[in-house]
C-alpha atoms as a PDB file:
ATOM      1  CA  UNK A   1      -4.341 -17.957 -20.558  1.00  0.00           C
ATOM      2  CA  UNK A   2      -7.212 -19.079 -19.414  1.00  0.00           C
ATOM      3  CA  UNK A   3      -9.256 -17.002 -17.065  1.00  0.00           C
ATOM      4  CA  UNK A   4     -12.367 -18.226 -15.250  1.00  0.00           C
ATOM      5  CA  UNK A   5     -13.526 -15.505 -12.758  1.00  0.00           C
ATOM      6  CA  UNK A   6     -16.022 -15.519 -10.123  1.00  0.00           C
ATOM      7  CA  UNK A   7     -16.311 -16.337  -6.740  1.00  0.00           C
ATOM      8  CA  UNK A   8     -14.201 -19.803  -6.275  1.00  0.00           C
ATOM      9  CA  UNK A   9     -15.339 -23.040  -4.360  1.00  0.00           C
ATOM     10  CA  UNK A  10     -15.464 -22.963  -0.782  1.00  0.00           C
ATOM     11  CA  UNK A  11     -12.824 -25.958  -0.504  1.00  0.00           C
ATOM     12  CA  UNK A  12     -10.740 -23.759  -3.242  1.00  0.00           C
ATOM     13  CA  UNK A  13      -8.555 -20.972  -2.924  1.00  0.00           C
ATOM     14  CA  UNK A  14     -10.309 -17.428  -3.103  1.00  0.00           C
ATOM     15  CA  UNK A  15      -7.283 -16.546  -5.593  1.00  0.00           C
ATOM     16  CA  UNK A  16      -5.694 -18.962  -7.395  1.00  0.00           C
ATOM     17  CA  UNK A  17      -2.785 -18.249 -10.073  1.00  0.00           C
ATOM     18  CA  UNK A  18      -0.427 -20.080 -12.159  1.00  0.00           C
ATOM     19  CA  UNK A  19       2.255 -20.063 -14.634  1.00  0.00           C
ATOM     20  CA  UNK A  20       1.318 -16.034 -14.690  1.00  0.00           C
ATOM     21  CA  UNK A  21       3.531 -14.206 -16.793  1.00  0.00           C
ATOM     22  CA  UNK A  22       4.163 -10.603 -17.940  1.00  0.00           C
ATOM     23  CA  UNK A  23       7.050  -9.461 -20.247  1.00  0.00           C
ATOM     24  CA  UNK A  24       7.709  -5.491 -21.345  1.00  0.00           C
ATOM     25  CA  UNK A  25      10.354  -6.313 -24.018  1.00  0.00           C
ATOM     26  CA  UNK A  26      12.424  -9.821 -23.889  1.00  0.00           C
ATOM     27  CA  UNK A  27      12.368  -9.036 -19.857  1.00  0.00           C
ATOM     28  CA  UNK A  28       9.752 -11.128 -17.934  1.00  0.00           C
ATOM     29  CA  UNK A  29       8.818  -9.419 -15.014  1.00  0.00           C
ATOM     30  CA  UNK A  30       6.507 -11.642 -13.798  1.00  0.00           C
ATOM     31  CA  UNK A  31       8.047 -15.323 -14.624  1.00  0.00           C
ATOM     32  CA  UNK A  32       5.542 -18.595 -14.575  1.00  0.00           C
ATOM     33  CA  UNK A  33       4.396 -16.991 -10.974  1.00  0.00           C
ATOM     34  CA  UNK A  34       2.361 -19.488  -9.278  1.00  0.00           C
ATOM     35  CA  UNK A  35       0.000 -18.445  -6.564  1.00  0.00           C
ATOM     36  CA  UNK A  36      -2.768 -19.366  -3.690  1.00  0.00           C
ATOM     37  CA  UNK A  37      -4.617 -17.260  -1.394  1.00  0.00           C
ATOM     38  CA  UNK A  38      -7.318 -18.783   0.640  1.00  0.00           C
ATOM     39  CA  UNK A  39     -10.559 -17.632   1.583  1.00  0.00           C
ATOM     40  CA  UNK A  40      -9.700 -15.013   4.773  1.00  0.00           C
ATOM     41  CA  UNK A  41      -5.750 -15.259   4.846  1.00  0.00           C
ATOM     42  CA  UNK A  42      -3.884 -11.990   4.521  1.00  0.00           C
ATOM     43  CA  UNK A  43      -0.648 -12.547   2.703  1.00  0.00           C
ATOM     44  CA  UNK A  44       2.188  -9.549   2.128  1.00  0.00           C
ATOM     45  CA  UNK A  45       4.261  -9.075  -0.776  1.00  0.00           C
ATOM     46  CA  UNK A  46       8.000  -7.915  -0.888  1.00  0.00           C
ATOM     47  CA  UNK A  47      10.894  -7.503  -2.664  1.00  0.00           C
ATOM     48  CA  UNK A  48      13.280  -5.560  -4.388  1.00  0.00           C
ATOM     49  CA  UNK A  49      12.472  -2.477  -6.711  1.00  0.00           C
ATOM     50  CA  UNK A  50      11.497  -3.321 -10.566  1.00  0.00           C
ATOM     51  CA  UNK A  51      10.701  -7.221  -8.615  1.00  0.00           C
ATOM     52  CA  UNK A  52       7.298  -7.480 -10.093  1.00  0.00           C
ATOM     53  CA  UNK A  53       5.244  -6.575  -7.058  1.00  0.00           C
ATOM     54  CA  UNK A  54       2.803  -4.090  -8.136  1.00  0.00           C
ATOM     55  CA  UNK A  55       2.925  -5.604 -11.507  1.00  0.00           C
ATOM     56  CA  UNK A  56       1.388  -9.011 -10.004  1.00  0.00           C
ATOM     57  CA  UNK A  57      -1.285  -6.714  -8.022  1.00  0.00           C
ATOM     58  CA  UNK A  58      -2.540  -4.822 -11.369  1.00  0.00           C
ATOM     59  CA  UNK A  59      -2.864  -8.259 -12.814  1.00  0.00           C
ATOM     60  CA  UNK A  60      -4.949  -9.833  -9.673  1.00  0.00           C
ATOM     61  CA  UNK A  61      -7.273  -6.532 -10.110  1.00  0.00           C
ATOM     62  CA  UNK A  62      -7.829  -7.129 -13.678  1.00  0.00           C
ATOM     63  CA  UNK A  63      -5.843  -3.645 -14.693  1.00  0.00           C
ATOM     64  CA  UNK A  64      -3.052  -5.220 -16.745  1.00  0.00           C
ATOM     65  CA  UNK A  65      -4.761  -7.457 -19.845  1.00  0.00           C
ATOM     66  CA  UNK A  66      -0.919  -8.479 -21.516  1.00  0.00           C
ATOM     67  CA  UNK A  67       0.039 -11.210 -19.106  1.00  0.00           C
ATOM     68  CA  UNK A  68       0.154 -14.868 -20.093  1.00  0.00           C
ATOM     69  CA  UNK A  69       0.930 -18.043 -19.395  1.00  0.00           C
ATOM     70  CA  UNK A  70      -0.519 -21.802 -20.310  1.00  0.00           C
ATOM     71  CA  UNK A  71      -2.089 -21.414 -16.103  1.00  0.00           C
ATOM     72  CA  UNK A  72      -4.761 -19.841 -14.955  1.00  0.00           C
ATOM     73  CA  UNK A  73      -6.184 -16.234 -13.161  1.00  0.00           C
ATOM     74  CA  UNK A  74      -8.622 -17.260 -11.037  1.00  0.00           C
ATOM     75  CA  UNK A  75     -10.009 -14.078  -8.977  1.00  0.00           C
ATOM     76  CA  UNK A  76     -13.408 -13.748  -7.432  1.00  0.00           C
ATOM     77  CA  UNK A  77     -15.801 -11.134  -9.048  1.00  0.00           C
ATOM     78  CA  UNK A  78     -15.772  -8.553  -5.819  1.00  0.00           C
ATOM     79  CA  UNK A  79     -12.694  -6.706  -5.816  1.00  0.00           C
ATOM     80  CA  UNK A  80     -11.454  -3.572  -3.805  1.00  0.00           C
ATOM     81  CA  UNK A  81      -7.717  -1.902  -4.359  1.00  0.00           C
ATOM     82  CA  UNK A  82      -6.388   0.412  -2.002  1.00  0.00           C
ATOM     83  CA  UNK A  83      -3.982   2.582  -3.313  1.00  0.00           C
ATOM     84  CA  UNK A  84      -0.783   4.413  -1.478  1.00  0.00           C
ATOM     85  CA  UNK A  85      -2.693   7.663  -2.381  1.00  0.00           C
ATOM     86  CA  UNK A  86      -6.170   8.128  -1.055  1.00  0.00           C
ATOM     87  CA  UNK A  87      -7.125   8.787  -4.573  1.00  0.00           C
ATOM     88  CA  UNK A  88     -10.408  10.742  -3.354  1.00  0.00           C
ATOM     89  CA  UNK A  89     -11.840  13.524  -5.427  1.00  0.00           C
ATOM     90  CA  UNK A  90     -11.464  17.032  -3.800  1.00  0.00           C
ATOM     91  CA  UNK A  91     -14.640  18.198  -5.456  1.00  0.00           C
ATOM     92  CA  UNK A  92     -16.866  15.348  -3.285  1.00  0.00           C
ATOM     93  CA  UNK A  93     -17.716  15.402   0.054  1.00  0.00           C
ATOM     94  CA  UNK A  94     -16.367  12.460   2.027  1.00  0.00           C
ATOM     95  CA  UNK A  95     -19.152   9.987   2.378  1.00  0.00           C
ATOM     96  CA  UNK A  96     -19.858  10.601  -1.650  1.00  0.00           C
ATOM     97  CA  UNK A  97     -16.139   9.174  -2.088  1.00  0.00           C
ATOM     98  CA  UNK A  98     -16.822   6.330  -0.206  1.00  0.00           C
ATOM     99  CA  UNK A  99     -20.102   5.672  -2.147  1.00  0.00           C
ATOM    100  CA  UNK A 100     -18.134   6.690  -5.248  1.00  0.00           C
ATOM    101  CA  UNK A 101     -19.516   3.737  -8.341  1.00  0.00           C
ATOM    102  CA  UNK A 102     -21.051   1.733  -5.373  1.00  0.00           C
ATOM    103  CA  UNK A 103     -24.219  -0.179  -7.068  1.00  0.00           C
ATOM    104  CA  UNK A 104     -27.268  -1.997  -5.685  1.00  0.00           C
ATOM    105  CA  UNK A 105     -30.093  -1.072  -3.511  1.00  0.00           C
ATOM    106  CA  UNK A 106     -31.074   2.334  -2.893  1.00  0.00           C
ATOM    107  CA  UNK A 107     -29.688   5.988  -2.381  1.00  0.00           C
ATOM    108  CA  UNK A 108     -30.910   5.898   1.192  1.00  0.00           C
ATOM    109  CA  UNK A 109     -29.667   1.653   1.644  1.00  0.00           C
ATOM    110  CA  UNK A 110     -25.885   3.063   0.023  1.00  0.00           C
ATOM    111  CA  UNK A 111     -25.693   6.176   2.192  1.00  0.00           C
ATOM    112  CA  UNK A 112     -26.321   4.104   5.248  1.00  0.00           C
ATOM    113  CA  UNK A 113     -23.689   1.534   4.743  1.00  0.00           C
ATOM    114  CA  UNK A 114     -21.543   4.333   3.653  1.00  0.00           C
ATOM    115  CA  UNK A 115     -21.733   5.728   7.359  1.00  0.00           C
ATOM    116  CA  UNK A 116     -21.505   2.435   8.766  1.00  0.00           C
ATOM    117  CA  UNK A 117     -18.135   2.132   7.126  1.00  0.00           C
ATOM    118  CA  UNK A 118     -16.920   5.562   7.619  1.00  0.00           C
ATOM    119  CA  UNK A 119     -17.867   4.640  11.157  1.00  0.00           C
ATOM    120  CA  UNK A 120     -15.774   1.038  11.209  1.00  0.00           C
ATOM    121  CA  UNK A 121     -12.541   3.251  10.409  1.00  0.00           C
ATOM    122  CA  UNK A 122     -13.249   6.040  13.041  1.00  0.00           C
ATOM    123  CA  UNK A 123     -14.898   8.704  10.877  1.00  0.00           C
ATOM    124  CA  UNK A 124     -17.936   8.917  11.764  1.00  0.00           C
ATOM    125  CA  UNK A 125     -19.708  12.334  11.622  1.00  0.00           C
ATOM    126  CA  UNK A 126     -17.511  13.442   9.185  1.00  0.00           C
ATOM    127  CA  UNK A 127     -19.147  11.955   6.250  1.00  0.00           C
ATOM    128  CA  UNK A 128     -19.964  16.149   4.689  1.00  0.00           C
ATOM    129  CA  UNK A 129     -16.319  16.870   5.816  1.00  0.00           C
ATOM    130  CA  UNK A 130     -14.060  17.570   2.319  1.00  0.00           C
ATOM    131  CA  UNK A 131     -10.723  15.701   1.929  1.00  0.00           C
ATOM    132  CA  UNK A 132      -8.995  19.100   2.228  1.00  0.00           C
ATOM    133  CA  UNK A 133      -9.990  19.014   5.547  1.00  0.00           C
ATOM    134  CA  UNK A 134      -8.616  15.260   6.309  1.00  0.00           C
ATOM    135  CA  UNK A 135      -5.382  14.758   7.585  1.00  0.00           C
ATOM    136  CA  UNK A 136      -3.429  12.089   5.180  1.00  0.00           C
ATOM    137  CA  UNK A 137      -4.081   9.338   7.901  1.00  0.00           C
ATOM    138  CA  UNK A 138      -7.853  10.364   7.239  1.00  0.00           C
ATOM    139  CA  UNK A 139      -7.612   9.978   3.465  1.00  0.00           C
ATOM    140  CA  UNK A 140      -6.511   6.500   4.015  1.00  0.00           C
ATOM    141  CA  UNK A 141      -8.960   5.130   6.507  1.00  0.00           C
ATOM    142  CA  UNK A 142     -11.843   7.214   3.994  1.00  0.00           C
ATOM    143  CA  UNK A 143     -10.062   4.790   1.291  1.00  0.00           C
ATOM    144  CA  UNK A 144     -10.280   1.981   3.505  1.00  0.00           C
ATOM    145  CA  UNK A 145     -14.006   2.628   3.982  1.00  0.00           C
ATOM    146  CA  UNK A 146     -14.672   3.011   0.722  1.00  0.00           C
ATOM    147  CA  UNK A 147     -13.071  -0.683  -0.490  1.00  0.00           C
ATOM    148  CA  UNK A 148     -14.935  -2.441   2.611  1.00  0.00           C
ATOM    149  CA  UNK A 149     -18.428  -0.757   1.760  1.00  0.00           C
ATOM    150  CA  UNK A 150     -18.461  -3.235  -1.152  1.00  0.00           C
ATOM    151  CA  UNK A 151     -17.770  -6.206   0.899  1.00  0.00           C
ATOM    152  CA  UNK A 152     -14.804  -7.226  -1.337  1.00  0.00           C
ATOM    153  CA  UNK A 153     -13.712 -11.056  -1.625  1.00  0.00           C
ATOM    154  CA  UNK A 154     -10.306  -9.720  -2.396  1.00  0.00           C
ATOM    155  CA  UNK A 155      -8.639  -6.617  -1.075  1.00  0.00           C
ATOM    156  CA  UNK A 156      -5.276  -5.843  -2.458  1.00  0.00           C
ATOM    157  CA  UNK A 157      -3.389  -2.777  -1.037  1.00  0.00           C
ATOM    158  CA  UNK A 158      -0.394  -1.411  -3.192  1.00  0.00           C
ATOM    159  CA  UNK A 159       1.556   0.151  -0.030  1.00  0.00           C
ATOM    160  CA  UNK A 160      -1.721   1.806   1.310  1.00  0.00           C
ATOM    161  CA  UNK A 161       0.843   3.561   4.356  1.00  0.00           C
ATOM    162  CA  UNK A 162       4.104   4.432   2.560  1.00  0.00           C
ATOM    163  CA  UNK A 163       3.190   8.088   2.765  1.00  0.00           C
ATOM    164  CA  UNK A 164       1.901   8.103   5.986  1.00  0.00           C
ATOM    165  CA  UNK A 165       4.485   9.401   9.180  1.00  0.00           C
ATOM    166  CA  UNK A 166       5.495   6.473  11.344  1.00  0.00           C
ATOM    167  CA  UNK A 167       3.271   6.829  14.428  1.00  0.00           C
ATOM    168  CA  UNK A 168       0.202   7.233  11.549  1.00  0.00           C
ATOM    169  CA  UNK A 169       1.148   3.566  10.067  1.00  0.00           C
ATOM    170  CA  UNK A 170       1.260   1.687  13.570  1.00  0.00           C
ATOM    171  CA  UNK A 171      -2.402   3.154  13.976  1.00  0.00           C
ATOM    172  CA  UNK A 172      -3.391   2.362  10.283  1.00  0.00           C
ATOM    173  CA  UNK A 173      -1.430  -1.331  10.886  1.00  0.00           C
ATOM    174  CA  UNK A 174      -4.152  -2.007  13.982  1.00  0.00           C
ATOM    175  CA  UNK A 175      -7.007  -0.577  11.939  1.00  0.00           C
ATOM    176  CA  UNK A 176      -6.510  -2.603   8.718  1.00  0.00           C
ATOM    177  CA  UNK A 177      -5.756  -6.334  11.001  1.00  0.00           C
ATOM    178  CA  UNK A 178      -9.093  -5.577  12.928  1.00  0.00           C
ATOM    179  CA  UNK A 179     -11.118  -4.819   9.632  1.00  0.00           C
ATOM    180  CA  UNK A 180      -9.682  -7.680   7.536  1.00  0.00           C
ATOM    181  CA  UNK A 181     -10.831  -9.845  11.099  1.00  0.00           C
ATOM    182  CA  UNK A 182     -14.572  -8.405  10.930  1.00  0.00           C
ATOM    183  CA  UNK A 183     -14.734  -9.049   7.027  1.00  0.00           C
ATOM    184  CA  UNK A 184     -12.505 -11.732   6.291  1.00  0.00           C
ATOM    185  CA  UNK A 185     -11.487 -10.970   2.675  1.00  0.00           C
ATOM    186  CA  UNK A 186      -8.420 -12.279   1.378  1.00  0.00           C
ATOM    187  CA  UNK A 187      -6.220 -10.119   1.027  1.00  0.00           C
ATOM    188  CA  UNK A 188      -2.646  -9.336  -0.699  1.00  0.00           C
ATOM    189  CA  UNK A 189      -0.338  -6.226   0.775  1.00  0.00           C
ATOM    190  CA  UNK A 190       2.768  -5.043  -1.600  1.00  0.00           C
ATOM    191  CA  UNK A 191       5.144  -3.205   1.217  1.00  0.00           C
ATOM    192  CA  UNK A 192       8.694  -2.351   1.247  1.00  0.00           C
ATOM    193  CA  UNK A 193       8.200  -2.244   5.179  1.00  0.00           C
ATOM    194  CA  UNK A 194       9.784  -5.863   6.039  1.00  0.00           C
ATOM    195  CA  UNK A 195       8.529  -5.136   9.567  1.00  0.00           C
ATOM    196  CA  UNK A 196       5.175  -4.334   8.126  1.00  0.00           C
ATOM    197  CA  UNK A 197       5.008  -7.347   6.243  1.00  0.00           C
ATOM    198  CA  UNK A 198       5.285  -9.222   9.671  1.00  0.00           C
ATOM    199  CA  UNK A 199       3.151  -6.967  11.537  1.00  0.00           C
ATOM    200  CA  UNK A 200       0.098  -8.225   9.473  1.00  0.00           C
ATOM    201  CA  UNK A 201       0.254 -10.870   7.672  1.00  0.00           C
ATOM    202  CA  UNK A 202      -0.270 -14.434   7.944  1.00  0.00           C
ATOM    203  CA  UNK A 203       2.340 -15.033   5.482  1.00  0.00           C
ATOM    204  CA  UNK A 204       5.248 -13.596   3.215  1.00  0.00           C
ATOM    205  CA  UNK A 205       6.270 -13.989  -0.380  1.00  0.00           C
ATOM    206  CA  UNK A 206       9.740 -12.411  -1.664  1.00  0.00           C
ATOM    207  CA  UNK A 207       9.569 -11.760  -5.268  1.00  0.00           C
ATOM    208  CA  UNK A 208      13.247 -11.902  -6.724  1.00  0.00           C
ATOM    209  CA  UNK A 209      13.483 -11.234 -10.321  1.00  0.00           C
ATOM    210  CA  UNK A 210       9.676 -12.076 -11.204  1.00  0.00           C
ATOM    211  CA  UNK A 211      10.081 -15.238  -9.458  1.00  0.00           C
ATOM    212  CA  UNK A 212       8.992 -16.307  -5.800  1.00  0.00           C
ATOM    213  CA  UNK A 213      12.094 -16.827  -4.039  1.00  0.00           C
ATOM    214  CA  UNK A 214      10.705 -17.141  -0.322  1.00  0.00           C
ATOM    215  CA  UNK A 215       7.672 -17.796   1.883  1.00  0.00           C
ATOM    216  CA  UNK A 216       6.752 -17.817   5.217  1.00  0.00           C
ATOM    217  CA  UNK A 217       4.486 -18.402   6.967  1.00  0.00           C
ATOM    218  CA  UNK A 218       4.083 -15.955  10.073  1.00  0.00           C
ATOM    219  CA  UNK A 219       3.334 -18.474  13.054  1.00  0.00           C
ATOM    220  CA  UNK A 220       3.246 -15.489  15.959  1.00  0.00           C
ATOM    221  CA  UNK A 221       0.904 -14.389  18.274  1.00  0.00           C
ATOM    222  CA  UNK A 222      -1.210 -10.789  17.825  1.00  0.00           C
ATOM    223  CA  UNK A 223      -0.482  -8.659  17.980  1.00  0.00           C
ATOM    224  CA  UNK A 224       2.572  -9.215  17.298  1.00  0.00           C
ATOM    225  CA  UNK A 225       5.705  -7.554  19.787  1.00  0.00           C
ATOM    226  CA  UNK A 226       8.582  -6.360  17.213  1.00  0.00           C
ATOM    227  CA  UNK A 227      10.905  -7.179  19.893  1.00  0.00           C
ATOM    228  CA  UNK A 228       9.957 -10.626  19.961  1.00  0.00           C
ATOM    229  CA  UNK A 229      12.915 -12.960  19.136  1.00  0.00           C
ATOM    230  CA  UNK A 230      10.971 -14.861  17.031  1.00  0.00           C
ATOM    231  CA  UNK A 231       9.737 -11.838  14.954  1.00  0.00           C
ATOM    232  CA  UNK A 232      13.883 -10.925  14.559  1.00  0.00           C
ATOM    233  CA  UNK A 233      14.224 -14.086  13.014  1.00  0.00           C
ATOM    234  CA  UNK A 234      11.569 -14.186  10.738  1.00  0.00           C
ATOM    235  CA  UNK A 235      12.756 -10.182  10.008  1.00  0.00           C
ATOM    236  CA  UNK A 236      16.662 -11.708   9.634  1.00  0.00           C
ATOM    237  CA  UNK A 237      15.351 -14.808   7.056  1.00  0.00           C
ATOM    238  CA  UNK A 238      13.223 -12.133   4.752  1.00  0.00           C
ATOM    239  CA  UNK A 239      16.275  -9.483   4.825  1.00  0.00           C
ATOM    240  CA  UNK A 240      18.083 -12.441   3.862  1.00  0.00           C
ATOM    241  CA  UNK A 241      15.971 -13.501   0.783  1.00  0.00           C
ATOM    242  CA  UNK A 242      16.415  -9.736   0.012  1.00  0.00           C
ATOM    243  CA  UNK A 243      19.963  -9.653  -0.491  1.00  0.00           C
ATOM    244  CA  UNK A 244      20.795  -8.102   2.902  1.00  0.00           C
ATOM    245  CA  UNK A 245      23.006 -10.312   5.091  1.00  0.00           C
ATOM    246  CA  UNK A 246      22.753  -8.671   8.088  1.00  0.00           C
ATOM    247  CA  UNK A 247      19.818  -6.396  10.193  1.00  0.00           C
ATOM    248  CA  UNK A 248      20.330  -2.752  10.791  1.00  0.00           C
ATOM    249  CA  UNK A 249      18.988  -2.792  14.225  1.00  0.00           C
ATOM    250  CA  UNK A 250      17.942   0.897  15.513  1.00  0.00           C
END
């Protein structure tokens, strides 16, 4: 495959993928994927258990080397991943996992825009707090901090709120679509939360069988009102493309 990374054009696509392919065995989980993100668009990523979701997002961050394909992997060099666990080391205080393998200007320059960012997800004066002492909505927003203090060209989140109690993700939901606004990175979610999905993104893909079965493109007003009839139809079209006929309505 050929790989040219680095920060694309400014007419091209900040990530730019095809015929990306990844096989454990004679299965291809990933099949010939083709791919665009541009420069600022936030694009989610759903489908069915075993689809090739996270599979496609370990490739994009450069963790999975055995994927092929005649295509190309073009990714800019600035890349953050948020994880669905914090991932924060209980042994540092909280502003030292934010700064955690941050490089470039001084101690006193990184410790700044560490508190700048711990202040962008509502933590500020807590930077000597331990994550112990965080809540789990806290561990995510320090994680959050700690992928926009390196002002990433890509951001891609691997369910960042699937552990998080429901009231904790419609918070998290606001904070992550007013971040992404302020810094513009492009940015690909893998959910399981169709409602989530439409909640933040400008646009869907359903991965079916390492394939891209469906996208769309999420044309609605923010923030968005889940009781919108337009947002039940867009929800009804990706259940669909899922394999589920008909909404379970609560």
């Amino acid at each position: 495959m050929a790989t040219h990374p680095g920060r694309l054009d400014h007419d091209q696509p900040t990530v730019r993928v095809t015929g990306l392919t990844r096989r454990y065995g004679a299965r291809a989980v990933l099949d010939s994927i083709d791919l665009s993100i541009a420069d600022g668009e936030f694009v989610a990523l759903i489908g069915r258990s075993g689809s090739g979701k996270s599979t496609l997002l370990r490739a994009l961050a450069g963790l999975d080397d055995n994927v092929a394909g005649e295509g190309t992997l073009d990714v800019p060099d600035k890349i953050s991943v948020v994880f669905q666990d914090s991932r924060l080391l209980p042994w540092q205080r909280v502003l030292d996992n934010v700064l955690l393998g941050l490089t470039g200007g001084s101690p006193k320059e990184a410790a700044g825009r560490g508190r700048e960012a711990l202040a962008e997800v509502g933590l500020a004066g807590r930077e000597r707090a331990w994550p112990n002492e965080l809540s789990g909505g806290e561990q995510q927003r320090v994680a959050l901090a700690r992928s926009l203090v390196r002002d990433p060209q890509l951001l891609l989140a691997d369910e960042p709120f699937g552990a998080l109690d429901a009231l904790t993700r419609i918070r998290m939901h606001v904070l992550l679509r007013r971040l992404c606004d302020r810094h513009r990175p492009a940015v690909l979610l893998v959910t399981h939360d169709v409602d989530e999905a439409i909640v933040l993104a400008d646009r869907v893909i359903v991965l079916d069988e390492g394939a891209v079965a469906v996208e769309v493109a999420i044309d609605l007003p923010t923030p968005r009102d889940v009781t919108d009839p337009a947002f039940a139809g867009i929800r009804d079209q990706l259940l669909s493309a899922l394999g589920l006929k008909e909404t379970i309505r609560v």
